[in-house]
C-alpha atoms as a PDB file:
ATOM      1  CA  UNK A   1       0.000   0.000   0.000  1.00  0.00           C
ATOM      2  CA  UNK A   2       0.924   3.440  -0.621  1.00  0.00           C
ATOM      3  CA  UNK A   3      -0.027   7.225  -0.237  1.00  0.00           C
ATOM      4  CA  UNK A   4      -0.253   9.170  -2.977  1.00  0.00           C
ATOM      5  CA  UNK A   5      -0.494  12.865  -3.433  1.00  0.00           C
ATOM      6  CA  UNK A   6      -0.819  14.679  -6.273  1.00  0.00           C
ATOM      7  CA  UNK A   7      -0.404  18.565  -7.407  1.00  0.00           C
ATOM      8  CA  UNK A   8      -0.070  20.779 -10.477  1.00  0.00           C
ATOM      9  CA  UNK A   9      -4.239  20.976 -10.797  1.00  0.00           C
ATOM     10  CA  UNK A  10      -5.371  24.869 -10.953  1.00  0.00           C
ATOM     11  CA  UNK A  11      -7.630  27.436 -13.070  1.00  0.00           C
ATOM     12  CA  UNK A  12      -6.254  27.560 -16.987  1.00  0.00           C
ATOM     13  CA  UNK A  13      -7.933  28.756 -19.809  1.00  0.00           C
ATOM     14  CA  UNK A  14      -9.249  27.096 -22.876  1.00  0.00           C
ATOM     15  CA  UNK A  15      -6.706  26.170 -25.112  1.00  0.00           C
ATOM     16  CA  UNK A  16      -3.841  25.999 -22.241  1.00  0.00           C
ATOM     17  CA  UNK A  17      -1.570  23.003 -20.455  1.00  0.00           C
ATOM     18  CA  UNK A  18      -1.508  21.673 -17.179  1.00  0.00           C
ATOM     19  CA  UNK A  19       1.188  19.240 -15.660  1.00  0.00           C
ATOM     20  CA  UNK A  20      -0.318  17.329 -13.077  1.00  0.00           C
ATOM     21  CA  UNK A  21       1.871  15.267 -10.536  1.00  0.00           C
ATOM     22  CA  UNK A  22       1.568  12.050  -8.523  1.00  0.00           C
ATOM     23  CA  UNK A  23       4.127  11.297  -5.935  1.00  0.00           C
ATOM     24  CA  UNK A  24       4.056   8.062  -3.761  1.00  0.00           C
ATOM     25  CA  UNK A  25       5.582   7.628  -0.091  1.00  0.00           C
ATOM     26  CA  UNK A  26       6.632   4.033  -1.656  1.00  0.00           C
ATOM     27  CA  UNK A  27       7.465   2.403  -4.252  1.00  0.00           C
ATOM     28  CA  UNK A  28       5.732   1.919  -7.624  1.00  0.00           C
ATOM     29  CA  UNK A  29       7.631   0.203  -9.797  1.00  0.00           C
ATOM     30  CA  UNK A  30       5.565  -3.197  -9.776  1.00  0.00           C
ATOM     31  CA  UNK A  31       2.453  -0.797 -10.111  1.00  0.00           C
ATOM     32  CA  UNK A  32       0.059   0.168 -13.040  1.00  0.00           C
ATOM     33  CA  UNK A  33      -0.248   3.961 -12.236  1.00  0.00           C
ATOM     34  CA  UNK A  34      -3.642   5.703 -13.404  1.00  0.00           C
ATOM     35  CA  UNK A  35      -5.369   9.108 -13.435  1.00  0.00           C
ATOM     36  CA  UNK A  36      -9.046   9.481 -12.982  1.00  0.00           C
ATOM     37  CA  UNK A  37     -10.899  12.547 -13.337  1.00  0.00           C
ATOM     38  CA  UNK A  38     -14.266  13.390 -11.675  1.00  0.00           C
ATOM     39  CA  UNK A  39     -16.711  16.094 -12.442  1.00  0.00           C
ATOM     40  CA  UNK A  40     -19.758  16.720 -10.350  1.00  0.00           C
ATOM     41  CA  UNK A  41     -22.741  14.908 -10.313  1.00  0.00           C
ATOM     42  CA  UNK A  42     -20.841  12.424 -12.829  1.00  0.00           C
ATOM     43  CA  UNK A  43     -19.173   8.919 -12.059  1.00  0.00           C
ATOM     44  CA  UNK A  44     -15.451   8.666 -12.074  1.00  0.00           C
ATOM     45  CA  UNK A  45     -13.794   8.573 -15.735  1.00  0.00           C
ATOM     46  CA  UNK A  46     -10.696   6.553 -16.506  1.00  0.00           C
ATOM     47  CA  UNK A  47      -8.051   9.039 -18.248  1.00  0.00           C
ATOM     48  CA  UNK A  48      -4.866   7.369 -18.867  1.00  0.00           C
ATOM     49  CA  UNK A  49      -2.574   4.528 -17.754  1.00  0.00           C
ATOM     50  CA  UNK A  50       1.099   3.449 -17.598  1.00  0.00           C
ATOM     51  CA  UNK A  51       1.575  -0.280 -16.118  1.00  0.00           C
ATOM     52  CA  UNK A  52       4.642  -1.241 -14.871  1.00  0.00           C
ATOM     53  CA  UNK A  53       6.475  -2.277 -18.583  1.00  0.00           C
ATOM     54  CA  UNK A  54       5.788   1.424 -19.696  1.00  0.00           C
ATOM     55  CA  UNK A  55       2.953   0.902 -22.050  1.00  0.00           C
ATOM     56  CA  UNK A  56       0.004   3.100 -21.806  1.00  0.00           C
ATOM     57  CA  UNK A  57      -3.426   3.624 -22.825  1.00  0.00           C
ATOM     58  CA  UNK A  58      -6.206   6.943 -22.586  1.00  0.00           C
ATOM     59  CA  UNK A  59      -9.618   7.274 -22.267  1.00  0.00           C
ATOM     60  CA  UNK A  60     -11.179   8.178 -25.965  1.00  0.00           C
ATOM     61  CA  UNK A  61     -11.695  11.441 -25.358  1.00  0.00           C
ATOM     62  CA  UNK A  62      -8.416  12.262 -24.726  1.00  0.00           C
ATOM     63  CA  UNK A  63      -7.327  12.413 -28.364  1.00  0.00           C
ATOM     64  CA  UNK A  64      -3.749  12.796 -28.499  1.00  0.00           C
ATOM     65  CA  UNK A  65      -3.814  15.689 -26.139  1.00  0.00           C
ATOM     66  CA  UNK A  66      -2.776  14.343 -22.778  1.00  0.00           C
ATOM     67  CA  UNK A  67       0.637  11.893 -21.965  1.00  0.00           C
ATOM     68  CA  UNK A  68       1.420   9.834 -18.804  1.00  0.00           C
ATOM     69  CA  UNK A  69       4.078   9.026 -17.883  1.00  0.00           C
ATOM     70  CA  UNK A  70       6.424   7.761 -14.470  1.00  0.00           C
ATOM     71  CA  UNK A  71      10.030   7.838 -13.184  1.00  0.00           C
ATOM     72  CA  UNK A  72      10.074   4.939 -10.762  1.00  0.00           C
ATOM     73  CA  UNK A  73      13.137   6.077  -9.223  1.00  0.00           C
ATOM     74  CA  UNK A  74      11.331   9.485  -7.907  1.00  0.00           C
ATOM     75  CA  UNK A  75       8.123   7.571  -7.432  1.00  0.00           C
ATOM     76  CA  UNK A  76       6.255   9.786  -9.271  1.00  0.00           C
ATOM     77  CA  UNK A  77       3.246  10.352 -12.195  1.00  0.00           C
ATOM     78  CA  UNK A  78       2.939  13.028 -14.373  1.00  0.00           C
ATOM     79  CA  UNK A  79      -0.265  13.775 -16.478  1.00  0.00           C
ATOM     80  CA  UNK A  80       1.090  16.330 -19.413  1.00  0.00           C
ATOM     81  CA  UNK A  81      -1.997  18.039 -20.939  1.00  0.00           C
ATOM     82  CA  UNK A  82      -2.721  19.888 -23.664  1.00  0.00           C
ATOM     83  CA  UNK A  83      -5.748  21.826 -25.421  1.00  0.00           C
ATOM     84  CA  UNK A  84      -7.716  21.589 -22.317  1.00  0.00           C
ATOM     85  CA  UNK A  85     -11.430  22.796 -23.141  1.00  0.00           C
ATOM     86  CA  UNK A  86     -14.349  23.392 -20.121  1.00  0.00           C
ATOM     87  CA  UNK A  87     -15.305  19.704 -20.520  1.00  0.00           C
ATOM     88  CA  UNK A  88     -11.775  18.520 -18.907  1.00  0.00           C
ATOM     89  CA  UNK A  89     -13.189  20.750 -15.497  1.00  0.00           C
ATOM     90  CA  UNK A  90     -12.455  17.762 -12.925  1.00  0.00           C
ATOM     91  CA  UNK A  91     -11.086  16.708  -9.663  1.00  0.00           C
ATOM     92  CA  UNK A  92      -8.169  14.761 -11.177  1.00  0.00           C
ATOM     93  CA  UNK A  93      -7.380  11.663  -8.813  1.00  0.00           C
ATOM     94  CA  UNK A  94      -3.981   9.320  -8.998  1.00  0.00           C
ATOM     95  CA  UNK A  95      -4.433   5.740  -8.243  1.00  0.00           C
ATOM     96  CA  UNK A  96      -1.691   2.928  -7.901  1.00  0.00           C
ATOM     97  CA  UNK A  97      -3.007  -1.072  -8.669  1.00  0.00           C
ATOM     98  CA  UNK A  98      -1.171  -3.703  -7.916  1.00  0.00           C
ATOM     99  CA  UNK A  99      -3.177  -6.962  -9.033  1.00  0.00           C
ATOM    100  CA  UNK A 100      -6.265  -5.871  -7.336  1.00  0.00           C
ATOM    101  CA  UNK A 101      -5.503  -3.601  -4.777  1.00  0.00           C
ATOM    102  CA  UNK A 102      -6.552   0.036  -5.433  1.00  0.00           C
ATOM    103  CA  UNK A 103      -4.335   2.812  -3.995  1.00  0.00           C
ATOM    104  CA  UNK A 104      -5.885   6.457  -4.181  1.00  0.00           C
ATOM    105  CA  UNK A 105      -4.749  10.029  -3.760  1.00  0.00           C
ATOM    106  CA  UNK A 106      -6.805  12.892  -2.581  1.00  0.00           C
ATOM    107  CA  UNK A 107      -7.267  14.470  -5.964  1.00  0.00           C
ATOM    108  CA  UNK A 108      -6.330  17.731  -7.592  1.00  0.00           C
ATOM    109  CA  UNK A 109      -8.904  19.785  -9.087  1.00  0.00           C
ATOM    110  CA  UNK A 110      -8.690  21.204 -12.507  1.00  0.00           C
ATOM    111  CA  UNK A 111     -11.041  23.653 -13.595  1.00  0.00           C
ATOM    112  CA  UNK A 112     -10.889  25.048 -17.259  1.00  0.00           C
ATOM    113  CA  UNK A 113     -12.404  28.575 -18.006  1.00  0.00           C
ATOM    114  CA  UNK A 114     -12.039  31.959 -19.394  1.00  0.00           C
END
């Protein structure tokens, strides 16, 4: 089990980048590392995920515009994204899996308007 906390969410307009940031208190180099995202009054979204080889895989409506990717050595996540439009307006979470065991961080909200 680990804790995970993650940063880099904040107010950016449409059209702009955010880097968001997951860092564990252990390690995660056995782990398949996601982001969520959570708007209200919807259900929890999958975004993107890197397992523990390096391959990855995004939620459709990502489109090219978002990358994940992790540096086990610092323990750490990063969501890169791009051409964020009001519909990306989320509390972004982190979670860690290892076989079935969820690990999830507090979130990090993201909110995209002019």
């Amino acid at each position: 089990q680990v804790q995970l906390v993650e940063s880099g969410g904040g107010l950016v307009e449409p059209g702009g980048s955010l880097r968001l940031s997951c860092v564990a208190s252990g390690s995660i180099s056995d782990k398949a590392m996601s982001w969520y995202r959570q708007a209200p009054g919807n259900q929890r979204e999958f975004v993107a995920e890197i397992n523990s080889g390096g391959i990855t895989s995004y939620g459709d409506f990502v489109k090219g515009r978002f990358i994940i990717s992790r540096d086990n050595a610092k323990k750490t996540v990063h969501l890169q994204m791009s051409g964020l439009n009001s519909g990306d307006t989320a509390v972004y979470f982190c979670d860690a899996r290892f076989l079935f065991l969820d690990d999830w961080g507090q979130g990090t909200q993201v909110t995209v308007s002019s």
